[in-house]
Protein backbone atom coordinates (compact mmCIF):
# COMPACT_ATOMS: atom_id res chain seq x y z
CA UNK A 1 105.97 135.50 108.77
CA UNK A 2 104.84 132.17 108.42
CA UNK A 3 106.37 129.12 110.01
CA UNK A 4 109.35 127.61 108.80
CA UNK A 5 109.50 123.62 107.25
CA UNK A 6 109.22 121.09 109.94
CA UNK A 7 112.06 119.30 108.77
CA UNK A 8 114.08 122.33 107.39
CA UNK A 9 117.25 120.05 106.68
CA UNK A 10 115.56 117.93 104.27
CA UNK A 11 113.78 121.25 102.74
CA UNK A 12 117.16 122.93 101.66
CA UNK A 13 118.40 119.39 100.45
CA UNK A 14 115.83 119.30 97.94
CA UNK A 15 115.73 122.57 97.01
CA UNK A 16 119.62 121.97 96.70
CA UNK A 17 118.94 118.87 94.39
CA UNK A 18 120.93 116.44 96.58
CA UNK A 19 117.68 114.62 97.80
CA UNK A 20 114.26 113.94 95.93
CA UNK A 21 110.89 114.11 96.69
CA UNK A 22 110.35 110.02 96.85
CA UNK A 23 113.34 110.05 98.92
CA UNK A 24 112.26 112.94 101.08
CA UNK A 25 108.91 111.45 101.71
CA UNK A 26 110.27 108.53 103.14
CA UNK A 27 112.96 110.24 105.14
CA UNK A 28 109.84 112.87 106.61
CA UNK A 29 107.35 109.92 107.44
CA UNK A 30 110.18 108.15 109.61
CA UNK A 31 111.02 111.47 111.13
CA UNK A 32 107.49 112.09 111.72
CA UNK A 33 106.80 108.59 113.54
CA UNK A 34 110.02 109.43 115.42
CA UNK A 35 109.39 112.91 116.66
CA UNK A 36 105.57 111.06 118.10
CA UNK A 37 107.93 109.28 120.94
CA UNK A 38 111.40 111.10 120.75
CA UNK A 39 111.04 114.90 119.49
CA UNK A 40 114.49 115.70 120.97
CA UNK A 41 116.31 113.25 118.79
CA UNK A 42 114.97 114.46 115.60
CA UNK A 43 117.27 117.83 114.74
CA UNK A 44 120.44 115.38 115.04
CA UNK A 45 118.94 112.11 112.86
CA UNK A 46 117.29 114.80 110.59
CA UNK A 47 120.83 116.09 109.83
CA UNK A 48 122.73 112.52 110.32
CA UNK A 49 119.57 110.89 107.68
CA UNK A 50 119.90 113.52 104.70
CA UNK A 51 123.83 113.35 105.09
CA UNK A 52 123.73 109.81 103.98
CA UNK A 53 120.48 109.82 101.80
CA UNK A 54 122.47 112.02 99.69
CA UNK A 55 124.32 109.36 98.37
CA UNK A 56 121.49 106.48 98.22
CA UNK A 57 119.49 105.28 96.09
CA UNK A 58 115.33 105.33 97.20
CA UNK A 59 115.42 101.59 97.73
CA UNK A 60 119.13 101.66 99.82
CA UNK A 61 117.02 104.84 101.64
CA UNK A 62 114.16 102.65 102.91
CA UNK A 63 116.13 99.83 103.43
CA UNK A 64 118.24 102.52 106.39
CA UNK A 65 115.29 103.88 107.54
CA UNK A 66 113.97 100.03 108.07
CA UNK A 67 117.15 98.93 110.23
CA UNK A 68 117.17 102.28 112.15
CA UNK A 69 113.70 102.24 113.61
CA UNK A 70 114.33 98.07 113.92
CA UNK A 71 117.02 98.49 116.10
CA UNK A 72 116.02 101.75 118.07
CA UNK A 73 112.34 100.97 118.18
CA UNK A 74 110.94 97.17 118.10
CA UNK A 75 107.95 97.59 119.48
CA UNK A 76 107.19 100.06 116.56
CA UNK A 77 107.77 97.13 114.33
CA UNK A 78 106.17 94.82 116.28
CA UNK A 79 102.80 97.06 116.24
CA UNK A 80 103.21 97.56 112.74
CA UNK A 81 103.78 93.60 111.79
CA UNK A 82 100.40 92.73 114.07
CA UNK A 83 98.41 95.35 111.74
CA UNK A 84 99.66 94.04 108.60
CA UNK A 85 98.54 90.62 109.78
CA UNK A 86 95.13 91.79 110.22
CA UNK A 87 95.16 93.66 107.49
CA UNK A 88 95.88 90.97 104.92
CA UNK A 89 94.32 90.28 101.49
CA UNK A 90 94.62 89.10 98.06
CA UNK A 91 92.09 90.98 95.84
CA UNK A 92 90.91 88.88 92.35
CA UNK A 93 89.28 91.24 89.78
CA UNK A 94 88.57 90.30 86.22
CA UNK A 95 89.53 93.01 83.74
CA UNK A 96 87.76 94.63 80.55
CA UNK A 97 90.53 93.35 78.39
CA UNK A 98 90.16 89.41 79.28
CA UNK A 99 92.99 89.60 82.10
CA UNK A 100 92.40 88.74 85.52
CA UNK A 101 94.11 91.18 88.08
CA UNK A 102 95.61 89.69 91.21
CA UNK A 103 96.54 92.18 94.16
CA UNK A 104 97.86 91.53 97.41
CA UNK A 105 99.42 93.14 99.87
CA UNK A 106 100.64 90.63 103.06
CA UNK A 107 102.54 90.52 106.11
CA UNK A 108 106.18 89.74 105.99
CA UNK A 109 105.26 86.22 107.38
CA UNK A 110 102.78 85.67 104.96
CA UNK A 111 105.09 87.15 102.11
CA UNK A 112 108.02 85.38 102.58
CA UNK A 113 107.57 82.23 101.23
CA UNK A 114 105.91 83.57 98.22
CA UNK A 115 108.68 85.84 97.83
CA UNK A 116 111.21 83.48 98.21
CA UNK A 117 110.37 81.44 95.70
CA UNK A 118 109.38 83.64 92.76
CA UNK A 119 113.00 85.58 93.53
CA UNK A 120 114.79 82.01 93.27
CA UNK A 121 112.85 81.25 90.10
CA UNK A 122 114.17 84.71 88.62
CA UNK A 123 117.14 84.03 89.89
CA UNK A 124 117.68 80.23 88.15
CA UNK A 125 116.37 82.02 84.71
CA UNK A 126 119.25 84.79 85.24
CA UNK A 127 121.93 82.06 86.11
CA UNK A 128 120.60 80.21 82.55
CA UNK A 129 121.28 83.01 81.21
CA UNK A 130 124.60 83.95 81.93
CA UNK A 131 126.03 80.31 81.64
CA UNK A 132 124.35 80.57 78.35
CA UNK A 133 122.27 77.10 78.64
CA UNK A 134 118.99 75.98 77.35
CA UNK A 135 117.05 73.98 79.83
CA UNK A 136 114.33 74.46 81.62
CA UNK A 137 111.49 72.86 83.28
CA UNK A 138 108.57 72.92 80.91
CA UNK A 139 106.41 73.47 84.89
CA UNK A 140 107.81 76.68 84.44
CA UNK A 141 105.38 78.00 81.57
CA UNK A 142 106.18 78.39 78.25
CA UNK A 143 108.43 81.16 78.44
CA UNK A 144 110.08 82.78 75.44
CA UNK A 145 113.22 81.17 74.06
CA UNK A 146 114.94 82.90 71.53
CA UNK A 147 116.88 81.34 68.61
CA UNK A 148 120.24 80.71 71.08
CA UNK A 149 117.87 78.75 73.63
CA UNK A 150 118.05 81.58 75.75
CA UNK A 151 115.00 82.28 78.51
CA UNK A 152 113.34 85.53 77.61
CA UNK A 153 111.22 86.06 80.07
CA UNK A 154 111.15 89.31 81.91
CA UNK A 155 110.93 89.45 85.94
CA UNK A 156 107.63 89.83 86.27
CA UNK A 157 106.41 87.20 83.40
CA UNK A 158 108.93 84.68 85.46
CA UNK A 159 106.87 85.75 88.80
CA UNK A 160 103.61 85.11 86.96
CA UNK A 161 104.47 81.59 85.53
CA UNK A 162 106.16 80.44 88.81
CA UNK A 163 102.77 81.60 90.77
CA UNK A 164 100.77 79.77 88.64
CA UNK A 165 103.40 76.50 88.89
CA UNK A 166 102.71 76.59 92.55
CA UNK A 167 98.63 76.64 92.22
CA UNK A 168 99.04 73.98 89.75
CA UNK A 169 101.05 72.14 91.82
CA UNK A 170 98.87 72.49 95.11
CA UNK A 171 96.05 71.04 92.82
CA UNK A 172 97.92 67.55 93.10
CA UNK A 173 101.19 68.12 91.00
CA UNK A 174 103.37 65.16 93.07
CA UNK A 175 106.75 67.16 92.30
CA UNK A 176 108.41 70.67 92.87
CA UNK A 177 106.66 72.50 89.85
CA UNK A 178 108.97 75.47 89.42
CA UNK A 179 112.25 73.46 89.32
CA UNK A 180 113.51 75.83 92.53
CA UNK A 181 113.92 74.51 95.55
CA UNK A 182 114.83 76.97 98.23
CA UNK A 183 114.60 77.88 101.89
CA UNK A 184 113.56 81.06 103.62
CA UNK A 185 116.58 82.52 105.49
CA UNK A 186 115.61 84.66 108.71
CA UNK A 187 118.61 86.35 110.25
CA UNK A 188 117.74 86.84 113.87
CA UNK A 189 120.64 88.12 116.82
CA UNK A 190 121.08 85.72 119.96
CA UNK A 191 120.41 87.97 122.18
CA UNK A 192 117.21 89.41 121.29
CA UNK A 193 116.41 85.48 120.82
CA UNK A 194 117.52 85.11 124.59
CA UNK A 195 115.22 87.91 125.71
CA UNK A 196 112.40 87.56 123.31
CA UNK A 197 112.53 91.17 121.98
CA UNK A 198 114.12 92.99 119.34
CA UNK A 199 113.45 92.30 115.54
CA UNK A 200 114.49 89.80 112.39
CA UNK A 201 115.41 90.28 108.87
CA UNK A 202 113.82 88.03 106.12
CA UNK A 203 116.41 87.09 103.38
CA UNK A 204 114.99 88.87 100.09
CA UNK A 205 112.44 91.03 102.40
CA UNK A 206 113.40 94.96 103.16
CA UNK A 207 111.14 95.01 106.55
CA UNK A 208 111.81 93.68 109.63
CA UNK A 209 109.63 91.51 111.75
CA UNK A 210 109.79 91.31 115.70
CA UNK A 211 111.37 88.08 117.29
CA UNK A 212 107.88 86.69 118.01
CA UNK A 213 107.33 86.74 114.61
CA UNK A 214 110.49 84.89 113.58
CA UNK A 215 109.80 82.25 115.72
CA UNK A 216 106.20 81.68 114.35
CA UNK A 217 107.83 81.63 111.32
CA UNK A 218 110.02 78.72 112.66
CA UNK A 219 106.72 76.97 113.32
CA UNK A 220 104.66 77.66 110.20
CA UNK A 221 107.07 77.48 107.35
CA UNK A 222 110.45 75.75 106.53
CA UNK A 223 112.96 78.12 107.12
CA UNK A 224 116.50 77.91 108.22
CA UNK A 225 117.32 80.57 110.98
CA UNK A 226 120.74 81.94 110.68
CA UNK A 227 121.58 83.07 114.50
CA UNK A 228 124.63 86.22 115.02
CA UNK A 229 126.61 87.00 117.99
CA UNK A 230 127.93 90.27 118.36
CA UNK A 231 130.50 89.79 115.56
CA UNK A 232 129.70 89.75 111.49
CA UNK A 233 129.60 86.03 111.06
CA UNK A 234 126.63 84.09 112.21
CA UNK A 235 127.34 81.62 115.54
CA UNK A 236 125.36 78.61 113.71
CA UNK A 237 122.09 77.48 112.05
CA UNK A 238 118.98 76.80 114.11
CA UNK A 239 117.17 73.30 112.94
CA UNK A 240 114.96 73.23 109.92
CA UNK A 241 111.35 72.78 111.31
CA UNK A 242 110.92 68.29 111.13
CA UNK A 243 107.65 68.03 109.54
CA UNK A 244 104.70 65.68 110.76
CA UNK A 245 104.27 62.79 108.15
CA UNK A 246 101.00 62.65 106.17
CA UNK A 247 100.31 59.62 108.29
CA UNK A 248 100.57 61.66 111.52
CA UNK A 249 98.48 64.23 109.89
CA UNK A 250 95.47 61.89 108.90
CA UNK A 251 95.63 60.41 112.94
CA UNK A 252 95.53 64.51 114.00
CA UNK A 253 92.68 65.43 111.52
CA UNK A 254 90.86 61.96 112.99
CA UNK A 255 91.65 63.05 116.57
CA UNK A 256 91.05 67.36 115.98
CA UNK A 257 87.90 67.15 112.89
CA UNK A 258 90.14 70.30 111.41
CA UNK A 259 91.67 73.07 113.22
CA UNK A 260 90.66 72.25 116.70
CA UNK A 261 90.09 75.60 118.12
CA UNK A 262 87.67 77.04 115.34
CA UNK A 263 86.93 74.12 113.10
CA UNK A 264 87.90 74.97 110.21
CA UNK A 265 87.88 72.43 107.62
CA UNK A 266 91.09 69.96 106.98
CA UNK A 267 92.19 72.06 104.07
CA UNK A 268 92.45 75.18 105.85
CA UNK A 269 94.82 73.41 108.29
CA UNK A 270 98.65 72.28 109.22
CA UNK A 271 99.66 70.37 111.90
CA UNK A 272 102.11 72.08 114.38
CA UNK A 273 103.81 71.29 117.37
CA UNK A 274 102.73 72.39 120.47
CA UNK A 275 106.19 72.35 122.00
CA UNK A 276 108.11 74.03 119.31
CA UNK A 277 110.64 72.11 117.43
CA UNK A 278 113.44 74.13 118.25
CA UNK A 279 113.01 74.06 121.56
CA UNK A 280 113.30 70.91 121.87
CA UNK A 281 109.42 69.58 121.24
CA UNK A 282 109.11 65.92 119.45
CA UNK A 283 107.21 65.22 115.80
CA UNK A 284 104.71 62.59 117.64
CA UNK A 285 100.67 62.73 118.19
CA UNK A 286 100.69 64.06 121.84
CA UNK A 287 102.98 66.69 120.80
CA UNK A 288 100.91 67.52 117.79
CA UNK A 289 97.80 69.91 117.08
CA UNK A 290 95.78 70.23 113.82
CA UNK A 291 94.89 74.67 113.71
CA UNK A 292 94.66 77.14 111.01
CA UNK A 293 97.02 79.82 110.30
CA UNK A 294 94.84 82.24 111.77
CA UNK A 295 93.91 80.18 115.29
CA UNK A 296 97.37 79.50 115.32
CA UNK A 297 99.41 82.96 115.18
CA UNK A 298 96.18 84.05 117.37
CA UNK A 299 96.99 81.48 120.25
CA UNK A 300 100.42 82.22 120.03
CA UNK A 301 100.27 85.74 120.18
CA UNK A 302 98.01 86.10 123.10
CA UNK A 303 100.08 83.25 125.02
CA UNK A 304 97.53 80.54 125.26
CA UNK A 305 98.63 76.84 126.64
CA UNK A 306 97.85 73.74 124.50
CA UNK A 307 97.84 70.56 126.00
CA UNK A 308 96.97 67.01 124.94
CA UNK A 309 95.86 64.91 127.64
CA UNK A 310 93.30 61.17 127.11
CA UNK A 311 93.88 62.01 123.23
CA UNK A 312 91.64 65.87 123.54
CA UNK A 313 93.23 68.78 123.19
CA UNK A 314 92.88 71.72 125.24
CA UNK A 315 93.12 75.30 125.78
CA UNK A 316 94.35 77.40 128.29
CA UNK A 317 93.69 80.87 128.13
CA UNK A 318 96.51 83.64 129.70
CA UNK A 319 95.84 85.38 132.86
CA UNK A 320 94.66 88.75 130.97
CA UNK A 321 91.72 86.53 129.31
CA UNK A 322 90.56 84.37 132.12
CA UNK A 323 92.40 84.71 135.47
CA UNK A 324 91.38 81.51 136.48
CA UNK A 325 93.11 79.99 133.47
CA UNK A 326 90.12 77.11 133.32
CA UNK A 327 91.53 74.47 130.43
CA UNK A 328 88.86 74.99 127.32
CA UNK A 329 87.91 71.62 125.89
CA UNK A 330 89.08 71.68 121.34
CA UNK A 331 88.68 69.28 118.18
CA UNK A 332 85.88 67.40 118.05
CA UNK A 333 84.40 67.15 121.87
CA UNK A 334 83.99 70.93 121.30
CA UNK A 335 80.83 70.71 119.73
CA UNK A 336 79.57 66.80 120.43
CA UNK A 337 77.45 65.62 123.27
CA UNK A 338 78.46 64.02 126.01
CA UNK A 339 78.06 60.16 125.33
């Protein structure tokens, strides 16, 4: 006789109709990534996952298999969150019918505050609807408004309109095009702030991110980090990131030429601090570096040091690159002659 199902609990479920095949898939590829590390746990979580799949929907079913291997297995998610970085895009194809297709598939980092803002545009449109009013920003697109004033837009038209409201706005548009103003929320434990490991949760996101990832995040975006104890309610709020002012900006760009580790060009660039905000680091030049988003998760990830020292920035590369850790000249003496 042949071999028996590898996961024969979630077999019989389906065959039994309680689970199906969407939600079995998902429930097989977790088991499967578990059973590569921990084959002796899988028989119980097999039995403990279908038990409670049973009476989930596919969405509430990834969204448990997400926390699980979060809390059990970081590093996992860590792994996984450094390959979806790398394996970014956005993918612009004209179509047959006159439509242009966009595509994308991101990194939670990269997604979030796209995501958060085309959910709170959906989510003013559904809040006009229910209180039954009939403003809305024209920046919005021209939506369809029936004869009761009412927004008719579905979801994904309100997506579209507000993605288009932020290019148009990044063009030169002076105000908040969408009429949403919002903040990322990322939900992060104090302890696995404390020790640097364990994983996040963005607000409107079902994947986790690992704790070095949450606090680039703190960096690169503005987000307001809601910090738990052991308890159900959060201890506090971490800062909102203090931005540099466009003054400070012009004076880095003068000082850097662009991103001063690879040179990219001012418009690929954002100024960040080198001692992070939340930890205490200052919103002044000396404290300030001009880098891409690229150069800068890169430096960050493989621990380099940035100083600022007679107005040049440098670089100091970890141990495991150079173990001399010789300071790397960046900006513009990079790649000018010696006067």
């Amino acid at each position: 006789m042949g071999a028996g199902p590898r996961f024969p609990v979630i077999a019989s479920a389906v065959r039994g109709g309680d689970l199906s095949i969407d939600i079995a898939a998902v429930l097989t590829r977790s088991l499967e990534r578990i059973s590569a590390v921990a084959p002796d746990a899988v028989a119980d979580l097999e039995a403990r996952m279908v038990a409670k799949a049973a009476t989930l929907s596919l969405a509430d079913v990834r969204r448990m298999v997400a926390a699980h291997e979060a809390k059990h297995r970081p590093l996992e998610v860590k792994e996984r969150d450094e390959k979806a970085f790398e394996n970014r895009y956005v993918q612009i194809k004209d179509e047959a019918d006159g439509s242009v297709a966009i595509h994308a598939r991101l990194d939670v980092a990269t997604a979030a505050p796209i995501v958060t803002v085309l959910k709170a545009a959906v989510k003013k449109v559904m809040q006009s609807r229910r209180d039954h009013t009939t403003g809305h920003s024209t920046a919005d697109g021209p939506g369809v408004v029936d004869s009761s004033g009412v927004d008719e837009r579905t979801p994904g038209q309100i997506h579209a309109d507000a993605l288009s409201a932020i290019a148009r706005h990044a063009l030169g548009c002076e105000s908040v095009p969408t009429g949403v103003t919002t903040t990322i929320v990322v939900r992060v434990n104090q302890a696995d702030l404390n020790t640097g490991t364990g994983c996040a949760s963005v607000d409107g996101i079902d994947s986790f991110i690992p704790i070095s990832t949450a606090q680039h995040m703190g960096v690169d975006a503005e987000i307001q980090p809601l910090i738990f104890g052991e308890g159900i309610l959060p201890l506090g709020r971490g800062p909102k990131r203090r931005l540099f002012t466009d003054d400070q900006k012009l004076a880095l760009l003068e000082r850097d030429g662009g991103c001063a580790w690879c040179r990219a060009p001012p418009s690929y660039c954002e100024a960040h601090h080198i001692r992070w905000w939340q930890h205490g680091g200052k919103t002044t030049l000396d404290n300030g570096v001009m880098l891409c988003v690229s150069c800068h998760h890169r430096i960050h990830t493989h621990h380099w040091t940035i100083t600022v020292r007679n107005q040049h920035v440098w670089f100091t590369p970890p141990v495991t690159i150079d173990p001399t850790r010789t300071p790397r000249i960046g900006g513009k003496p990079h790649y000018q002659l010696d006067s």
